[in-house]
C-alpha atoms as a PDB file:
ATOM      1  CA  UNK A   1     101.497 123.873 108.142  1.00  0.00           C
ATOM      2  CA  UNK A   2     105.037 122.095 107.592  1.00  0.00           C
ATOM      3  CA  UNK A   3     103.928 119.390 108.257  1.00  0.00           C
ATOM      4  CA  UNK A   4     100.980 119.101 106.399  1.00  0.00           C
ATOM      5  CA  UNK A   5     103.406 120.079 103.313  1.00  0.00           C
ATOM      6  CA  UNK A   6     105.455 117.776 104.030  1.00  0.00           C
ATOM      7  CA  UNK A   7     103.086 114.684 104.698  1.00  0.00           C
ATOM      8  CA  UNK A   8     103.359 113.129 101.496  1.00  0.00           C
ATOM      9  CA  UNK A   9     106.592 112.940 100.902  1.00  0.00           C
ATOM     10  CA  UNK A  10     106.903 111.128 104.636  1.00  0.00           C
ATOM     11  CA  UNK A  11     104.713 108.488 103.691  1.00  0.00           C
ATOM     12  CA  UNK A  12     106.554 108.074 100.304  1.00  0.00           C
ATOM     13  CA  UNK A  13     109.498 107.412 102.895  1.00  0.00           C
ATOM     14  CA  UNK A  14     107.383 105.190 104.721  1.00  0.00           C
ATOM     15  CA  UNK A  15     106.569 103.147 101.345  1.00  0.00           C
ATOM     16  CA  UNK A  16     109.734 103.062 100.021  1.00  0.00           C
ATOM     17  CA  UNK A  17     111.607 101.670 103.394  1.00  0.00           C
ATOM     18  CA  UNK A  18     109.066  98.662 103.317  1.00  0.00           C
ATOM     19  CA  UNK A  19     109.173  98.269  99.966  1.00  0.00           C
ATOM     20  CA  UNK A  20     112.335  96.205  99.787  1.00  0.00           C
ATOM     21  CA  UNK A  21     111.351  93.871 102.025  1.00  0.00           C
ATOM     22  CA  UNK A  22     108.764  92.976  99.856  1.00  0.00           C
ATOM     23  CA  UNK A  23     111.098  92.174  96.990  1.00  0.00           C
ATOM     24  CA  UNK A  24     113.248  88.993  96.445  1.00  0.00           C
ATOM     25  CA  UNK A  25     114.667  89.808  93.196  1.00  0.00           C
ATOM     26  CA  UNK A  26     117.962  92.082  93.193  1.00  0.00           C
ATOM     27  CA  UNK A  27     117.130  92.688  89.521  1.00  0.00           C
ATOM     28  CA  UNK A  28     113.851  94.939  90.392  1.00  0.00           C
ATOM     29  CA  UNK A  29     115.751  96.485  93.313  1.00  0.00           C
ATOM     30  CA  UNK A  30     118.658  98.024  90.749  1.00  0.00           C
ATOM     31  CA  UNK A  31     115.613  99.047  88.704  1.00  0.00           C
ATOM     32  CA  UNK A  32     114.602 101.335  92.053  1.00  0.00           C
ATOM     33  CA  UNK A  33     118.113 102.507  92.669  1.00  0.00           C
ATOM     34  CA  UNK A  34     118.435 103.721  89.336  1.00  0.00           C
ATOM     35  CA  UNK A  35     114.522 105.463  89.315  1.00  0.00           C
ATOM     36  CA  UNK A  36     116.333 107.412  92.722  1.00  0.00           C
ATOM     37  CA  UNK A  37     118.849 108.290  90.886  1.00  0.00           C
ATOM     38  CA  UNK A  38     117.022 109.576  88.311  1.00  0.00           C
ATOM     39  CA  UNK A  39     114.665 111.120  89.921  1.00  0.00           C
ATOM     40  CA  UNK A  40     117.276 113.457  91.848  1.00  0.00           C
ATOM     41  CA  UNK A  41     119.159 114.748  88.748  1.00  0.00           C
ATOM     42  CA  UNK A  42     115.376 115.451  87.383  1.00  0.00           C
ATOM     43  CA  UNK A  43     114.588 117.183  90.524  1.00  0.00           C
ATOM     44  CA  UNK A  44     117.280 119.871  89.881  1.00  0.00           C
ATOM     45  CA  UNK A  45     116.260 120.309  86.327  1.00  0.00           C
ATOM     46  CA  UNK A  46     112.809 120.463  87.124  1.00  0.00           C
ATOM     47  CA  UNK A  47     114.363 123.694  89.349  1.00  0.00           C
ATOM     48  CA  UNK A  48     115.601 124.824  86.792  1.00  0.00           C
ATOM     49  CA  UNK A  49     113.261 124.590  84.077  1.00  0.00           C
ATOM     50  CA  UNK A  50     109.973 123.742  85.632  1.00  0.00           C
ATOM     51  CA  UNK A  51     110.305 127.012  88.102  1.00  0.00           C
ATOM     52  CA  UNK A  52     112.448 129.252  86.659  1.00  0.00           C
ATOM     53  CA  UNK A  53     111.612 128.808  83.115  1.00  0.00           C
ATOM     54  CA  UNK A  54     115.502 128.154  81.797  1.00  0.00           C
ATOM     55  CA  UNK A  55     116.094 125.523  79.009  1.00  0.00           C
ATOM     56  CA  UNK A  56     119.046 123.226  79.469  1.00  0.00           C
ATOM     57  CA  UNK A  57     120.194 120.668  77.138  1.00  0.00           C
ATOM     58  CA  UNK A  58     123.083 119.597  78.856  1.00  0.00           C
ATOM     59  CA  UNK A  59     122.770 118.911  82.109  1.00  0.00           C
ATOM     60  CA  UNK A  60     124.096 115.098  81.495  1.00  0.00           C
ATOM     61  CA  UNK A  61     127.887 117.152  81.760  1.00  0.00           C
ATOM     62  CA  UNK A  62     126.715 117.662  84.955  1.00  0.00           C
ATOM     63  CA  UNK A  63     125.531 113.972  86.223  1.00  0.00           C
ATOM     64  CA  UNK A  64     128.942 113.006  84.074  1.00  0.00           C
ATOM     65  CA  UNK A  65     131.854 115.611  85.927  1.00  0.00           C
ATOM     66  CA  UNK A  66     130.368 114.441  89.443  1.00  0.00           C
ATOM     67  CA  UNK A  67     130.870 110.238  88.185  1.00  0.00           C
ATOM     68  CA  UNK A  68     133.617 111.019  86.978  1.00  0.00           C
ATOM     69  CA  UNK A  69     135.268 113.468  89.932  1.00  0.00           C
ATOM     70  CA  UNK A  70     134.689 110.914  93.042  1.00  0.00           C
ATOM     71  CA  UNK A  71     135.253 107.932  90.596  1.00  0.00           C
ATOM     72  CA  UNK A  72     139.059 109.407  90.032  1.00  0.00           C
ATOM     73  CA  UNK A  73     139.850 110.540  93.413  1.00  0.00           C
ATOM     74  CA  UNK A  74     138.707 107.458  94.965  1.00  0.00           C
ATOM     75  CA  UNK A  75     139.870 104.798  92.428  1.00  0.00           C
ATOM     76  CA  UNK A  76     142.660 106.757  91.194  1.00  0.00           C
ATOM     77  CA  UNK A  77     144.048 108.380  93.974  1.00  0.00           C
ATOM     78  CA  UNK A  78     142.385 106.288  97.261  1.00  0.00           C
ATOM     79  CA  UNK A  79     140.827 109.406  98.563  1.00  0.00           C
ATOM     80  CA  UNK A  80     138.112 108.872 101.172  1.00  0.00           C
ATOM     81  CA  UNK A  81     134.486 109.392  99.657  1.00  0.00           C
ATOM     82  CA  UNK A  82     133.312 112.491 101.879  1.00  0.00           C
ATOM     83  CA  UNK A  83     136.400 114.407 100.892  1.00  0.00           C
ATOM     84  CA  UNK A  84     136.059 113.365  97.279  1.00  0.00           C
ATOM     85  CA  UNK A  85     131.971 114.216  96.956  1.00  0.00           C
ATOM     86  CA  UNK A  86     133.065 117.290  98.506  1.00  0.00           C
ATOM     87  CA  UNK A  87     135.522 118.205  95.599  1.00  0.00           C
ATOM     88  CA  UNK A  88     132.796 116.254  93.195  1.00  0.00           C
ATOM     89  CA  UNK A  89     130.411 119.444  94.354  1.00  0.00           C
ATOM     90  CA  UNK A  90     132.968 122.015  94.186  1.00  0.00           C
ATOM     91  CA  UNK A  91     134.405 120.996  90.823  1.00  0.00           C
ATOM     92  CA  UNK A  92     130.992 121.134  89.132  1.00  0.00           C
ATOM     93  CA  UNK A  93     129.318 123.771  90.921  1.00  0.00           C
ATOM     94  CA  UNK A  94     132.598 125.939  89.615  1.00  0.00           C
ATOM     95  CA  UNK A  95     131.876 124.405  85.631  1.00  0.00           C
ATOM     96  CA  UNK A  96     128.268 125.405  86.398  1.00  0.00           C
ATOM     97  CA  UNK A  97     129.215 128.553  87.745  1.00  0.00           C
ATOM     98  CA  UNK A  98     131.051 128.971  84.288  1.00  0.00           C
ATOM     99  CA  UNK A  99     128.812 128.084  81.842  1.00  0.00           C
ATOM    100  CA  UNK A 100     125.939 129.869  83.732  1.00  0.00           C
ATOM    101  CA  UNK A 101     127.800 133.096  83.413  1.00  0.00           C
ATOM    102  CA  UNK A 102     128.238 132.790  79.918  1.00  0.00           C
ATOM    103  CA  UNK A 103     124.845 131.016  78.868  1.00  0.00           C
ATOM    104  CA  UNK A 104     121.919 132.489  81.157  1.00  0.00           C
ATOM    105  CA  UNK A 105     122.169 135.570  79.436  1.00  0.00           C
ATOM    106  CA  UNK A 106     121.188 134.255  76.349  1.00  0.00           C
ATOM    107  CA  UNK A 107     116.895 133.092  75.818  1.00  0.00           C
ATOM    108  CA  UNK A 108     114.796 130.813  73.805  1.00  0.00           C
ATOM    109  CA  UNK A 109     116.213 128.829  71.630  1.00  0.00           C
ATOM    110  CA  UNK A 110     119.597 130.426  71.578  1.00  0.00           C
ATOM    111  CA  UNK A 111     120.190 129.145  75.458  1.00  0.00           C
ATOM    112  CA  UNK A 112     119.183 125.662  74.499  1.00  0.00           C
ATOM    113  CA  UNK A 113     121.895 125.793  71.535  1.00  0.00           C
ATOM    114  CA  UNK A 114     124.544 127.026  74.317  1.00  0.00           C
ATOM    115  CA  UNK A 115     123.909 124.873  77.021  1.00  0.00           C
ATOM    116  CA  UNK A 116     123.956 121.876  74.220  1.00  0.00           C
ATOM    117  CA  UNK A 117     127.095 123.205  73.271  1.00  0.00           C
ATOM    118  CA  UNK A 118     127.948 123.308  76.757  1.00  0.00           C
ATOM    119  CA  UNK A 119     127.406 119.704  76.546  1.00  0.00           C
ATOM    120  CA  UNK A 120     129.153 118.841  74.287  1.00  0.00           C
ATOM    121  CA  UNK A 121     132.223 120.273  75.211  1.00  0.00           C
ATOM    122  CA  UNK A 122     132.501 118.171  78.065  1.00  0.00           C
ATOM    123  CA  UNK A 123     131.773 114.818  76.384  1.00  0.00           C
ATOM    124  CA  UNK A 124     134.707 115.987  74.027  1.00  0.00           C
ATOM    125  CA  UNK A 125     137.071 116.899  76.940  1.00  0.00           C
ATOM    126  CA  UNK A 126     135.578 113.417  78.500  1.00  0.00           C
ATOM    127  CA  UNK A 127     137.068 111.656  75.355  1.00  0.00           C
ATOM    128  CA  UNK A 128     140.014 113.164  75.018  1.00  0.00           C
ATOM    129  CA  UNK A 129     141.489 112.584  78.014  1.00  0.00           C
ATOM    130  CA  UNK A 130     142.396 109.048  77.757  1.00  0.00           C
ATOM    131  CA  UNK A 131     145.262 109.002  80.868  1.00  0.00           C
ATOM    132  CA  UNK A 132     142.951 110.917  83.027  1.00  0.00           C
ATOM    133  CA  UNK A 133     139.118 109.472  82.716  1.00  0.00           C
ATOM    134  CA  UNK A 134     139.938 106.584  80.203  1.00  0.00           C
ATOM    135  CA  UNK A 135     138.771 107.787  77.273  1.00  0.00           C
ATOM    136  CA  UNK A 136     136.293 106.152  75.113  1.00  0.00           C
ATOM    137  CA  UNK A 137     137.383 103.210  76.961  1.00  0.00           C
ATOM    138  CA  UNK A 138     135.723 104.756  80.527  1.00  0.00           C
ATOM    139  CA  UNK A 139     136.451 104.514  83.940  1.00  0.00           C
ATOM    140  CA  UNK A 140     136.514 101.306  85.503  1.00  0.00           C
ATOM    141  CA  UNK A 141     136.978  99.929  89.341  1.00  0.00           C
ATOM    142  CA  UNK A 142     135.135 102.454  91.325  1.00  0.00           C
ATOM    143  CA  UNK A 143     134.865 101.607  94.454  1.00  0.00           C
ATOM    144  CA  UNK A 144     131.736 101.347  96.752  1.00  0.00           C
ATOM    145  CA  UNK A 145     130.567 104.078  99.232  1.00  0.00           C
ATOM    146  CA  UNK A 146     131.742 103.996 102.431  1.00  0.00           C
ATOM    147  CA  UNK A 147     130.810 106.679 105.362  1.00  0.00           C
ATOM    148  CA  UNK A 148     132.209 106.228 109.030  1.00  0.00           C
ATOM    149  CA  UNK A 149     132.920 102.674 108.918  1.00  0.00           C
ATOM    150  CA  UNK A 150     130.139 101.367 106.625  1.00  0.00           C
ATOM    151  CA  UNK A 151     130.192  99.772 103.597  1.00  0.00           C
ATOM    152  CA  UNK A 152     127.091 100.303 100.655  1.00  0.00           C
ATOM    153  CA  UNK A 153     128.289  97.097  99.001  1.00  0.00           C
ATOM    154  CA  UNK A 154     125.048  95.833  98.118  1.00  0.00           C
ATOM    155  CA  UNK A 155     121.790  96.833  95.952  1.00  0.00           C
ATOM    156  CA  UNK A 156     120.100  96.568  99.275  1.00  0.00           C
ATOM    157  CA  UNK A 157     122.509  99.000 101.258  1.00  0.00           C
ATOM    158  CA  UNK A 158     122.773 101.066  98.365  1.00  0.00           C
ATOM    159  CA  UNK A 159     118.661 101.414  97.747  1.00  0.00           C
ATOM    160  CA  UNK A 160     118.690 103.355 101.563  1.00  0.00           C
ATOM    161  CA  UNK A 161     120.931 105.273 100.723  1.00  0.00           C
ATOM    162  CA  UNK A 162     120.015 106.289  97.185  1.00  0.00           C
ATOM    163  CA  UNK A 163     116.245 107.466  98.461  1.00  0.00           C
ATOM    164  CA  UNK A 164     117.962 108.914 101.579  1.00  0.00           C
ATOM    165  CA  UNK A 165     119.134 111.668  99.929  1.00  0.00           C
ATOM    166  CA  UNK A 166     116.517 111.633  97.132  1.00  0.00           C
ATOM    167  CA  UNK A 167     113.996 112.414 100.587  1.00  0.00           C
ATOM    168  CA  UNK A 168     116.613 114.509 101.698  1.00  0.00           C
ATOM    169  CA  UNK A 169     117.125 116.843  98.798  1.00  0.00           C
ATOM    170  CA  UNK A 170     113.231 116.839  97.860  1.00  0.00           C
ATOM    171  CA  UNK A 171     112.212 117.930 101.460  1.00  0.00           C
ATOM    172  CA  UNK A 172     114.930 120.960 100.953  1.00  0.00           C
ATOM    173  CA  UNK A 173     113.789 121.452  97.175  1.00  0.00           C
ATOM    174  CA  UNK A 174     109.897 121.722  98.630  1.00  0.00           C
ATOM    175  CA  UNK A 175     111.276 123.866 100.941  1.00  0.00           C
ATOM    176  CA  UNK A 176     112.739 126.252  98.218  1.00  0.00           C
ATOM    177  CA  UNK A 177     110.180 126.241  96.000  1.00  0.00           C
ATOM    178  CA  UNK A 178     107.815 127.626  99.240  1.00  0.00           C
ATOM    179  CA  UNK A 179     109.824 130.530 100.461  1.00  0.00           C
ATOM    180  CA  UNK A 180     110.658 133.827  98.915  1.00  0.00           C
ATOM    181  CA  UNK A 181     113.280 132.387  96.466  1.00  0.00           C
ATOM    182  CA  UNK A 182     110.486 130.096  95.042  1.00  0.00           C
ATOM    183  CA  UNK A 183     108.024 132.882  94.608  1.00  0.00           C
ATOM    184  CA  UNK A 184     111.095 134.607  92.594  1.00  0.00           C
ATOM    185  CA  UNK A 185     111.872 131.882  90.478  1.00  0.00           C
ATOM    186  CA  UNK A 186     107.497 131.613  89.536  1.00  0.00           C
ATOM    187  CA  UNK A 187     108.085 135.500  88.730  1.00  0.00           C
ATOM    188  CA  UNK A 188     111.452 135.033  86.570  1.00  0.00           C
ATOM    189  CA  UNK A 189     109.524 131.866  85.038  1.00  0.00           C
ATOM    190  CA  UNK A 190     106.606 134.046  83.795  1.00  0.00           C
ATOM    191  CA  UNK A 191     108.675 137.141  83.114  1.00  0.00           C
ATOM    192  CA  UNK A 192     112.450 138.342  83.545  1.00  0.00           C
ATOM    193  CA  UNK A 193     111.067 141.720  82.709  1.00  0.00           C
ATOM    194  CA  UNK A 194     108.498 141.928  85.931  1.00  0.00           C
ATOM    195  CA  UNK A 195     110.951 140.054  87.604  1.00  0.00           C
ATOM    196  CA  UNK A 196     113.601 142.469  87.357  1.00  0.00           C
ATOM    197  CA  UNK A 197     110.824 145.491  88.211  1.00  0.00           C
ATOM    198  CA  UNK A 198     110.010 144.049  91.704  1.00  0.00           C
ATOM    199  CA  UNK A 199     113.773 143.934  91.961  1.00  0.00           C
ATOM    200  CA  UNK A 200     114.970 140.723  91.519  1.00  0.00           C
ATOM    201  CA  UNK A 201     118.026 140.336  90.290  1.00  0.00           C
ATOM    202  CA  UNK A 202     117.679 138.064  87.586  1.00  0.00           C
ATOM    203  CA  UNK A 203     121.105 137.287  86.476  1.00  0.00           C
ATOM    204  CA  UNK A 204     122.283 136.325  89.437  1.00  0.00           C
ATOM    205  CA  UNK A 205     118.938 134.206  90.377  1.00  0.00           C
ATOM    206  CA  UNK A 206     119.406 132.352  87.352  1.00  0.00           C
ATOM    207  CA  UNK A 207     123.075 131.450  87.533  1.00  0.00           C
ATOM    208  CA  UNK A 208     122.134 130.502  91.797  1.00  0.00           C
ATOM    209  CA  UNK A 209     119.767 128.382  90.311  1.00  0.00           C
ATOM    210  CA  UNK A 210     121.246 126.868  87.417  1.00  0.00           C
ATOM    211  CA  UNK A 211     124.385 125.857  89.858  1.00  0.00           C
ATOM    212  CA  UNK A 212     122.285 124.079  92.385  1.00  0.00           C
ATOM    213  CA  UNK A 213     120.631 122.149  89.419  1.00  0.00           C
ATOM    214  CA  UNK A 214     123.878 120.736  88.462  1.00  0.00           C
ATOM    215  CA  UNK A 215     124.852 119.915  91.945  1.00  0.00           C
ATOM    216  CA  UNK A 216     121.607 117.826  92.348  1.00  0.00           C
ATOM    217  CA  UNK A 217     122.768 116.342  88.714  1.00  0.00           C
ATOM    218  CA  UNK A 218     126.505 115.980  90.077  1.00  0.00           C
ATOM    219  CA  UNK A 219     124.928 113.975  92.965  1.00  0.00           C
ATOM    220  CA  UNK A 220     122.861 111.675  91.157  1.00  0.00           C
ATOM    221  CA  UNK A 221     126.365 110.846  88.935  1.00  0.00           C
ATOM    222  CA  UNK A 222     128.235 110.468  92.158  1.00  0.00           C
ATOM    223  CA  UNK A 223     125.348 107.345  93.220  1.00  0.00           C
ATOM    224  CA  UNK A 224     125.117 106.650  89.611  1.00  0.00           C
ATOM    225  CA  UNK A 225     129.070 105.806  89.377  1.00  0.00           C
ATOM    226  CA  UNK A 226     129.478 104.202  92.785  1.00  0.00           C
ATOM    227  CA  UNK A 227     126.514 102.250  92.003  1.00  0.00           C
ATOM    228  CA  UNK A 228     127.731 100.244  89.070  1.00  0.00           C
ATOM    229  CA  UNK A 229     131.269 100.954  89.815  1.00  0.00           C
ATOM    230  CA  UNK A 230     132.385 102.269  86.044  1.00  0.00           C
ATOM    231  CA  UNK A 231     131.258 105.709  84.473  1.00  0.00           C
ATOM    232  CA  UNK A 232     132.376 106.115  80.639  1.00  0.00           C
ATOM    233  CA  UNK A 233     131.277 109.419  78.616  1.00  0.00           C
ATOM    234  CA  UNK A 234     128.379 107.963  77.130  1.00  0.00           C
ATOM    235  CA  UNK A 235     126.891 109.098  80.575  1.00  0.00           C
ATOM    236  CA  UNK A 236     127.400 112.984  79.149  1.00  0.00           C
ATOM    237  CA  UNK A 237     125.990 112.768  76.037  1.00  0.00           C
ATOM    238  CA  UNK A 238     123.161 114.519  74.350  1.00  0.00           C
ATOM    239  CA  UNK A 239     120.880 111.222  74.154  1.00  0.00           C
ATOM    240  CA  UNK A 240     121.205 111.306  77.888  1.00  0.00           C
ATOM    241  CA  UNK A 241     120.273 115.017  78.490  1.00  0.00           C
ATOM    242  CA  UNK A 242     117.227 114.754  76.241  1.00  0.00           C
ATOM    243  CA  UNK A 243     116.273 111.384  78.673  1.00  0.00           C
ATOM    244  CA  UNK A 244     116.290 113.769  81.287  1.00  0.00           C
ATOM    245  CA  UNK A 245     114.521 116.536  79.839  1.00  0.00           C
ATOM    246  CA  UNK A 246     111.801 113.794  78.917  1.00  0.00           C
ATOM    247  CA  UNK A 247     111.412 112.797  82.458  1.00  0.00           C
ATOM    248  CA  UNK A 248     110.666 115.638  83.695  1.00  0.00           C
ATOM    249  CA  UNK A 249     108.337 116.790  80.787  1.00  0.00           C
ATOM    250  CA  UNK A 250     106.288 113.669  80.943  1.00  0.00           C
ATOM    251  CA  UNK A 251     106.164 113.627  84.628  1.00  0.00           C
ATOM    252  CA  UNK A 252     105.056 117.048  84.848  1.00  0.00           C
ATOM    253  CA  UNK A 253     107.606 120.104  84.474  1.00  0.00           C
ATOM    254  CA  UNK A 254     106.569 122.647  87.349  1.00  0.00           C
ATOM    255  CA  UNK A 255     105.613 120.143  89.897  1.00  0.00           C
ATOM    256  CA  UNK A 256     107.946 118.293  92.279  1.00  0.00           C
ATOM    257  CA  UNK A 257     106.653 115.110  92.068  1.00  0.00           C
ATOM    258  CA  UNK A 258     106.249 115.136  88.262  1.00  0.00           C
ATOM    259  CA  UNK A 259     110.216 114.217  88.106  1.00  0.00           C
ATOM    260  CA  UNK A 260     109.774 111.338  90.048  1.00  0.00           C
ATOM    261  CA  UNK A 261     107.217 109.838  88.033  1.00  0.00           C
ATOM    262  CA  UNK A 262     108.708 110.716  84.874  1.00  0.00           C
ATOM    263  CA  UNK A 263     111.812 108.769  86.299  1.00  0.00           C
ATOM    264  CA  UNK A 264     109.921 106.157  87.298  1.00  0.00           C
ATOM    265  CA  UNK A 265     108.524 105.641  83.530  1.00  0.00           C
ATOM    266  CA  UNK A 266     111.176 106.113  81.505  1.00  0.00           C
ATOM    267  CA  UNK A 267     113.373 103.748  83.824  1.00  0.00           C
ATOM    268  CA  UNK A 268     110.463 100.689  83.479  1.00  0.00           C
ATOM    269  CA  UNK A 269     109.921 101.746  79.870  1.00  0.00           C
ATOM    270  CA  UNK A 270     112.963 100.697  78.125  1.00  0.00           C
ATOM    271  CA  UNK A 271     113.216  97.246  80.584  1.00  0.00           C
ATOM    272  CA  UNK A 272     110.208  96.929  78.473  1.00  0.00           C
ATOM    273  CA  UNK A 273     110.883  97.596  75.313  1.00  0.00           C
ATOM    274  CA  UNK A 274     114.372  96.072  75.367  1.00  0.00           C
ATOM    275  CA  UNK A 275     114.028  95.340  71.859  1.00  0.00           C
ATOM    276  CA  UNK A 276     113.355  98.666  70.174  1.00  0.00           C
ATOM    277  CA  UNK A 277     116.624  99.725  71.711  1.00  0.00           C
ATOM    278  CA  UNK A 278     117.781 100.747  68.563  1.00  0.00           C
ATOM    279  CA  UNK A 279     114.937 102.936  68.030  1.00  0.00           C
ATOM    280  CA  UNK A 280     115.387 104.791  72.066  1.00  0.00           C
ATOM    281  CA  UNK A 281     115.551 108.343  70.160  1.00  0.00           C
ATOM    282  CA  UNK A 282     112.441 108.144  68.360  1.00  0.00           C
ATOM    283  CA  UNK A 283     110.570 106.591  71.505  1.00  0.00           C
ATOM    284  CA  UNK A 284     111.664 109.388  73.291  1.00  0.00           C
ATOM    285  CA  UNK A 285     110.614 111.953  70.868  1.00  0.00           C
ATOM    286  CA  UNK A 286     107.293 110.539  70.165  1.00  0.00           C
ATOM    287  CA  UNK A 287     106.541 110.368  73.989  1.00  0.00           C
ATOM    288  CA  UNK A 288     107.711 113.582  74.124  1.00  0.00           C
ATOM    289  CA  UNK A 289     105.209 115.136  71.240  1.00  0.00           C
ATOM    290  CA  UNK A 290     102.373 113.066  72.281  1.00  0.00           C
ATOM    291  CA  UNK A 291     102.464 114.617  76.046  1.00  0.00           C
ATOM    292  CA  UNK A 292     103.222 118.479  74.574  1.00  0.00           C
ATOM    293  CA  UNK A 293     100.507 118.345  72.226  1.00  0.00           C
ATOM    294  CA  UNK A 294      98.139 116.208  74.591  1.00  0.00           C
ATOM    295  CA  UNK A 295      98.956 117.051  77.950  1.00  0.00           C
ATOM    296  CA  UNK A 296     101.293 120.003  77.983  1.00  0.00           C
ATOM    297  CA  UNK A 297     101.083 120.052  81.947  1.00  0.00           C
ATOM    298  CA  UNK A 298     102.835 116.392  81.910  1.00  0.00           C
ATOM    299  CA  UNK A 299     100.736 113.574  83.528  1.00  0.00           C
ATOM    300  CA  UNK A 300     100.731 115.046  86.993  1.00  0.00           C
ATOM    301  CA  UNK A 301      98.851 118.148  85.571  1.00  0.00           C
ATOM    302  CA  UNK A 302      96.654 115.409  84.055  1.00  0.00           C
ATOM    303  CA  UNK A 303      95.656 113.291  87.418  1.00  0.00           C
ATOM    304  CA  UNK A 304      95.366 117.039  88.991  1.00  0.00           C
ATOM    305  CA  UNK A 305      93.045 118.030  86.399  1.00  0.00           C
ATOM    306  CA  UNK A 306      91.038 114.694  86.252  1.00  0.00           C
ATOM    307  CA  UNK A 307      90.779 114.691  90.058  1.00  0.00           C
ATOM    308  CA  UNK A 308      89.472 118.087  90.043  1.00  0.00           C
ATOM    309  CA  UNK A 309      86.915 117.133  87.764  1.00  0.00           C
ATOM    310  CA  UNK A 310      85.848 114.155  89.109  1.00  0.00           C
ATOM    311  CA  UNK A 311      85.470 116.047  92.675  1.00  0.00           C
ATOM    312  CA  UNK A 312      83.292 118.376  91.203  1.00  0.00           C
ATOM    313  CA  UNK A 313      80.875 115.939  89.767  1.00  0.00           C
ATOM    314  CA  UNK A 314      80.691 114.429  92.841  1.00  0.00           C
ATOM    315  CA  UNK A 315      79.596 117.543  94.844  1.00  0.00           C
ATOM    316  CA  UNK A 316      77.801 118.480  92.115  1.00  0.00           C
ATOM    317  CA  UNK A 317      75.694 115.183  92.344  1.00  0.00           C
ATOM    318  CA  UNK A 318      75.367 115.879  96.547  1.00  0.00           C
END
């Protein structure tokens, strides 16, 4: 039964280890590091707010404090990577732990309002402190990842390692989402008050999850920031936290593969549309009311619901 559930996700593995080979151009293969990255920060969100029904607008603090924290300790300080994406984790799970406390209790609207506030505050604190991060300026001269000897210096290193962990993280996610916490979090999602009558306790399940959200977004900063070697507070900003949010909405919110596809999209889309960058808000925003309004389960709802039709026809014609 394991591994039947987890079937697809090996043969995405499969696809995506071959797939470099196939490519010649190191532009198209920073394209797929940065759809990886992507797609792991939308995976936690897609925890978050897909399963367990909790709105966050700003989750780019997150994907910003994790850059940022193995950025300083390595460039900064020399400290070996492991020790400083250990502190990375720490730091922000802590933040999360914070805000969490203070936010989850609130619902609605009102929790989107604190968690953008949340936001906020970082990318302020981010600004501020010029001697520390760099300010406005950012933080330049991070150096590449290295783990027991070896070096990801190069787009080609760094793609395995990117959808390494992205493999990693969604075979542990699936594995969540499947087990008695998921089956929680589907409760919470349609109701904290049934939730908290089969005994849940809901406070505590949403702060557990809102934490490991922002670790999967601390992660994806940590590649992020190693991968282009500079991280500058633009990276925690609220343009950034609606990108994510937009991912995982168009992609499908609920359904694990829904990130990745809304990743993959909105990476491709601006490369596309390089010269409406000016207008990147009002792209997103449109994208985001034409899927609510048309397809409220994202697109992988859609090619569920299609495929389920068609399959029916089909019988129906045998």
């Amino acid at each position: 039964m394991a591994f039947r559930r987890h079937l697809p996700i090996m043969l995405f593995g499969c696809a995506a280890a071959v797939l470099p080979l196939a490519l010649k151009d190191p532009y198209y293969l920073g394209i797929l590091v940065f759809i990886g990255i992507f797609s792991i920060a939308t995976m936690g969100l897609n925890l978050l707010m897909g399963y367990a029904g909790q709105i966050s607008l700003g989750h780019a603090a997150f994907y910003a404090l994790g850059a940022y924290a193995t950025g300083i300790l390595t460039a900064k300080y020399n400290v070996h990577f492991l020790p400083a994406l250990a502190a990375a984790i720490i730091v922000t799970a802590g933040i999360a732990y914070v805000i969490g406390m203070a936010c989850l209790r609130l619902k609605g609207h009102y929790l989107a309002v604190a968690t953008l506030a949340a936001g906020e505050i970082v990318f302020i604190c981010l600004n501020a402190s010029v001697g520390f991060t760099g300010g406005p300026s950012g933080l330049a001269g991070i150096p590449s990842i290295e783990i027991g000897g070896f070096s990801f210096d190069s787009d080609f290193k760094f793609y395995y390692l990117v959808w390494a962990v992205f493999i990693l993280l969604f075979i542990l996610t699936a594995n969540i989402i499947n087990s008695r916490t998921g089956r929680a979090l589907r409760c919470l999602h349609s109701s904290e008050v049934a939730a908290a009558a089969m005994g849940i306790n809901v406070t505590t399940l949403k702060v557990q999850i809102f934490v490991l959200s922002a670790v999967y977004a601390a992660l994806a900063g940590v590649l992020y920031g190693h991968s282009v070697t500079f991280i500058s507070p633009q990276a925690s900003d609220l343009m950034f936290s609606v990108k994510l949010l937009t991912m995982i909405v168009v992609g499908g919110m609920g359904h694990l593969w829904g990130g990745v596809l809304g990743a993959a999209l909105l990476t491709l889309l601006p490369e596309a549309l390089s010269a409406f960058h000016d207008y990147e808000l009002i792209i997103y925003g449109s994208i985001l009311l034409v899927i609510v309004m048309f397809l409220p389960g994202g697109l992988m709802r859609g090619f569920e619901t299609l495929y389920v039709t068609i399959l029916k026809k089909v019988r129906g014609r045998g």
